[in-house]
N, C-alpha and C. Protein backbone atom coordinates (compact mmCIF):
# COMPACT_ATOMS: atom_id res chain seq x y z
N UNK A 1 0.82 -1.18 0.00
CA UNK A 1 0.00 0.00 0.00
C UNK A 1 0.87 1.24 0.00
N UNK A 2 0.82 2.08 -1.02
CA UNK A 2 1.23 3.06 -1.15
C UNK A 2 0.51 4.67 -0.73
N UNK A 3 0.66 5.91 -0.37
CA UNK A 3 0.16 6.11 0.28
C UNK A 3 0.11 7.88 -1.04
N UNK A 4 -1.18 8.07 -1.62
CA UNK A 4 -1.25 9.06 -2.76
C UNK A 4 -1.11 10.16 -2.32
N UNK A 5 -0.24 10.93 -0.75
CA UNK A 5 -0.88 12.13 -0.70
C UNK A 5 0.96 12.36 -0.18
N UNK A 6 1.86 11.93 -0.52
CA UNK A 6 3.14 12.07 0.46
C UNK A 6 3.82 13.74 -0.38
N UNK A 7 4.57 13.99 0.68
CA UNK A 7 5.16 15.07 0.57
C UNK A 7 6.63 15.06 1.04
N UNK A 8 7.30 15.45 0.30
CA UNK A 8 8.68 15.77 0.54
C UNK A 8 9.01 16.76 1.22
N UNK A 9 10.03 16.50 2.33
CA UNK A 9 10.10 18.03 3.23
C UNK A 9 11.28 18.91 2.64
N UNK A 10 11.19 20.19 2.92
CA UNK A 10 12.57 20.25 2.80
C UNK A 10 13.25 20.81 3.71
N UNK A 11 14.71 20.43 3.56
CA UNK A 11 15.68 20.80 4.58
C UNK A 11 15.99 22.07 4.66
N UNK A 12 16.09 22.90 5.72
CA UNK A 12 16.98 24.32 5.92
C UNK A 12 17.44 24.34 6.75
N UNK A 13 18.71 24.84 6.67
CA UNK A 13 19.73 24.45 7.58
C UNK A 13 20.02 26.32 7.84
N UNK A 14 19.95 26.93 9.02
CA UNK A 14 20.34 27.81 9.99
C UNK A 14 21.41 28.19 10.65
N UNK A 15 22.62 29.39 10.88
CA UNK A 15 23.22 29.61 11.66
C UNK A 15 22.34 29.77 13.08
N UNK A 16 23.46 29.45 13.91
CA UNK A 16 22.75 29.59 15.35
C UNK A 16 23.70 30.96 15.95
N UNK A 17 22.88 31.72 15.48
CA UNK A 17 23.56 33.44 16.34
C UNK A 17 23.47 33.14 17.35
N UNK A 18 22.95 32.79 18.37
CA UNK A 18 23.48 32.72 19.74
C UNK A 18 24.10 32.72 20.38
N UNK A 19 24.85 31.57 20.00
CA UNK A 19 26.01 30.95 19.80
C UNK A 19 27.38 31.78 20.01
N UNK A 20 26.88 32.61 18.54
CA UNK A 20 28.20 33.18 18.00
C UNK A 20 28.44 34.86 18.49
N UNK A 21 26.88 35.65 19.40
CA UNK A 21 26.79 36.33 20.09
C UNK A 21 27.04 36.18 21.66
N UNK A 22 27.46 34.86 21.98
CA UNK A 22 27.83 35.16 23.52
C UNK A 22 29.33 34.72 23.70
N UNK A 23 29.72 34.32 22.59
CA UNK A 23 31.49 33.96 22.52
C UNK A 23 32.21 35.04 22.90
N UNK A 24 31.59 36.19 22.76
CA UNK A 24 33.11 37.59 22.49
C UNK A 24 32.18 38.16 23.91
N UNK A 25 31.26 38.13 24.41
CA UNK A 25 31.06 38.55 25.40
C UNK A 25 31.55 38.68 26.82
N UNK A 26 31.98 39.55 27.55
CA UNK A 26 32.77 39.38 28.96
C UNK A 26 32.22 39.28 30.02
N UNK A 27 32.21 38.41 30.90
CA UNK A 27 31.39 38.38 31.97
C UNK A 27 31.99 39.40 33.15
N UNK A 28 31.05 40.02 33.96
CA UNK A 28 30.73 40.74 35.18
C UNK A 28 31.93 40.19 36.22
N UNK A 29 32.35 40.71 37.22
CA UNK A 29 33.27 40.11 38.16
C UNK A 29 31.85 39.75 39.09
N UNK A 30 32.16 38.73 40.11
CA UNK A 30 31.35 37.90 41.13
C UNK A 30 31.19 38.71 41.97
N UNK A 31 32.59 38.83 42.33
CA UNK A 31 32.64 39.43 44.03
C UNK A 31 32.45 40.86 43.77
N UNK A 32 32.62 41.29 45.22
CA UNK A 32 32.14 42.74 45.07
C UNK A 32 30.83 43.19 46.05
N UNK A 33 31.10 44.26 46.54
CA UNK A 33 29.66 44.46 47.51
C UNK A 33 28.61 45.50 46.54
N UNK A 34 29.49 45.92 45.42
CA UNK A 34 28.30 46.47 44.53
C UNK A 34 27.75 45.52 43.58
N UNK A 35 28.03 44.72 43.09
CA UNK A 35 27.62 43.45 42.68
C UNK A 35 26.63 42.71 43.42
N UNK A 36 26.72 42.69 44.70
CA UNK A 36 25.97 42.07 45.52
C UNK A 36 24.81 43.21 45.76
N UNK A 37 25.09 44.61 45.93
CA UNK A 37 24.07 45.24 46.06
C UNK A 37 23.09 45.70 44.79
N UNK A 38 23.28 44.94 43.47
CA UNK A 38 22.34 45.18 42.75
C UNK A 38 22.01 43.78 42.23
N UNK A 39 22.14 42.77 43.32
CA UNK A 39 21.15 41.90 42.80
C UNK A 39 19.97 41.61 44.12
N UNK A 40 20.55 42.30 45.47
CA UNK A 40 19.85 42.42 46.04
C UNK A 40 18.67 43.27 46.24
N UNK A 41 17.07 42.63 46.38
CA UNK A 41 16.37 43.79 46.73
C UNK A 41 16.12 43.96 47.81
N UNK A 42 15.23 45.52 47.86
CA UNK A 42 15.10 46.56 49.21
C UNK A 42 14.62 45.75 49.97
N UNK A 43 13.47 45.11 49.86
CA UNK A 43 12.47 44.33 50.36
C UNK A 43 12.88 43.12 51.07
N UNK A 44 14.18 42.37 50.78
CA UNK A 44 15.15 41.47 51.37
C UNK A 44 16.14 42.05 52.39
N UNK A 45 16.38 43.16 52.15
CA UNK A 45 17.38 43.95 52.98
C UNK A 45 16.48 44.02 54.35
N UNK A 46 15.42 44.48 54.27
CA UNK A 46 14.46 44.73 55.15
C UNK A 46 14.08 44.08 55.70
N UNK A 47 14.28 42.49 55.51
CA UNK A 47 13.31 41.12 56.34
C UNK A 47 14.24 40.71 57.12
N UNK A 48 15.73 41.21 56.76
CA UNK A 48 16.67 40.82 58.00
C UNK A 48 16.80 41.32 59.22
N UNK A 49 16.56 42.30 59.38
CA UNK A 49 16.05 42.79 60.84
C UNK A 49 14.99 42.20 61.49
N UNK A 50 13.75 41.95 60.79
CA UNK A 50 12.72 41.39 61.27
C UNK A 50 13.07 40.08 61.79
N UNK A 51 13.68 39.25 60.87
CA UNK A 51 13.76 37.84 61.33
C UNK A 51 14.44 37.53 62.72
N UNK A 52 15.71 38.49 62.92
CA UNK A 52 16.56 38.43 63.47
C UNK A 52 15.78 38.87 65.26
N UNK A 53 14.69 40.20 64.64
CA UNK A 53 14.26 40.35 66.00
C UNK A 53 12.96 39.44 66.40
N UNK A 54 12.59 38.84 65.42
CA UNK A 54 11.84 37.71 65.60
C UNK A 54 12.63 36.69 66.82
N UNK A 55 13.43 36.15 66.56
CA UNK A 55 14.45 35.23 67.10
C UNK A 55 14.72 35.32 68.36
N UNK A 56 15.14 36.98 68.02
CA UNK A 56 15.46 37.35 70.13
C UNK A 56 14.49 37.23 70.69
N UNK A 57 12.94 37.64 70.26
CA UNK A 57 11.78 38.22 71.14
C UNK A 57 11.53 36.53 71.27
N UNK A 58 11.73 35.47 70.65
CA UNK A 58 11.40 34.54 70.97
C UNK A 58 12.40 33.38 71.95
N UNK A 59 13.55 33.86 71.90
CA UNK A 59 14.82 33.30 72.98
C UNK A 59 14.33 34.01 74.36
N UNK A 60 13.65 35.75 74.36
CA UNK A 60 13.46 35.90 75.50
C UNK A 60 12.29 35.35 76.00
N UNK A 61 11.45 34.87 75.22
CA UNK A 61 10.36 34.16 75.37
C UNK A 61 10.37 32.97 76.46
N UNK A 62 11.01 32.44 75.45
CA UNK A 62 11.14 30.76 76.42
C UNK A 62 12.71 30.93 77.20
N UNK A 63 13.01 31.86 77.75
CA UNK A 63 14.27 31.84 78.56
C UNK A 63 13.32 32.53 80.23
N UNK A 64 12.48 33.12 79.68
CA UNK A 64 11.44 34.19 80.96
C UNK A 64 10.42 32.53 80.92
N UNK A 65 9.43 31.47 80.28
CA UNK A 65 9.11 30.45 80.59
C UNK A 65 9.79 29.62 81.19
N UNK A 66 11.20 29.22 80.84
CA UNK A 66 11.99 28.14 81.26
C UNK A 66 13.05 28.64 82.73
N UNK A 67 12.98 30.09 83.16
CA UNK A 67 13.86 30.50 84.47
C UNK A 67 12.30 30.82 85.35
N UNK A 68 11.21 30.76 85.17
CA UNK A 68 10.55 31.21 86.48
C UNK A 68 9.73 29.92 87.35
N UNK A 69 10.15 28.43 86.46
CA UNK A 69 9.76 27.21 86.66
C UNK A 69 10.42 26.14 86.67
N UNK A 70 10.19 25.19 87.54
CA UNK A 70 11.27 24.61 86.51
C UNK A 70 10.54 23.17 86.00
N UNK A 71 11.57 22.27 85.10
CA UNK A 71 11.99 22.34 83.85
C UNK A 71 10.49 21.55 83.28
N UNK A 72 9.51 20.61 84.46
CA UNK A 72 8.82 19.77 83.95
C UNK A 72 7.36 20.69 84.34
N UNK A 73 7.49 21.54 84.83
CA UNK A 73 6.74 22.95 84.36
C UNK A 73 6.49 23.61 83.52
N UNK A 74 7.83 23.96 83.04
CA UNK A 74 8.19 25.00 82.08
C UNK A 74 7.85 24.11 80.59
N UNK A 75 8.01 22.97 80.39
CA UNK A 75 7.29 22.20 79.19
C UNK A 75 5.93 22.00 79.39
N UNK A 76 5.41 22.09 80.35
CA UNK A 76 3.50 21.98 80.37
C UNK A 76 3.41 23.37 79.89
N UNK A 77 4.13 24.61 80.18
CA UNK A 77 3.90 25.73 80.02
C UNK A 77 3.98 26.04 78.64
N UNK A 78 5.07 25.60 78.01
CA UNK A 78 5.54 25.49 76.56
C UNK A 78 4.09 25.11 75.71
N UNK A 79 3.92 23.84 75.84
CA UNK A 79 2.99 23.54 75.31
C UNK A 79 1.49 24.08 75.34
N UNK A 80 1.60 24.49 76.77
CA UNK A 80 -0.07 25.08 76.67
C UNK A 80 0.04 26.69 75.92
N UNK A 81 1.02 27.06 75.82
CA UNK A 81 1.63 28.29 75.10
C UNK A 81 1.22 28.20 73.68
N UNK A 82 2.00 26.77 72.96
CA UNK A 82 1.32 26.61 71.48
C UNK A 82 0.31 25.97 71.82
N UNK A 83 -0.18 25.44 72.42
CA UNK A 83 -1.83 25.05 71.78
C UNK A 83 -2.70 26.73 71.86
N UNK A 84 -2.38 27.60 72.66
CA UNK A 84 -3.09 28.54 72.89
C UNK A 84 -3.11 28.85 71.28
N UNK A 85 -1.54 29.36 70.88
CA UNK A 85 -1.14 30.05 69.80
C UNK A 85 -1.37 29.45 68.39
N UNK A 86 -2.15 27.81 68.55
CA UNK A 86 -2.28 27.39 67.37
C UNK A 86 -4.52 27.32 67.64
């Protein structure tokens, strides 16, 4: 069975500029704190304080739970703390 409707493709063959546009190109140096400051954004700069005072307010947290009890206290306390908070 032969098939009455076939078609021949044809070939084209393409340079790939891409290629031949990123060869001569020079890359950026890595290091650098201005390098670093423009890939950083404002909005990241800004969450590091937060996190950080996140952290303390929560070390003084369970350091004021865990010094005014002690220790098999201070875990009933813990816990009834997150169940409150969840």
């Amino acid at each position: 069975m032969e098939f009455d409707q076939t078609k021949k493709i044809e070939v084209e063959v393409s340079e790939n500029v891409i290629a031949e546009n990123e060869v001569g190109v020079r890359r950026e140096k890595k290091s650098g704190v201005r390098s670093f400051l423009k890939k950083v954004d404002p909005l990241d700069l800004a969450l590091v304080p937060v996190v950080i005072g996140v952290f303390i307010s929560l070390g003084f947290l369970f350091a004021g739970l865990l010094g005014q009890s002690s220790v098999s206290a201070a875990v009933s306390e813990v816990g009834q703390a997150a169940a409150a908070v969840l």
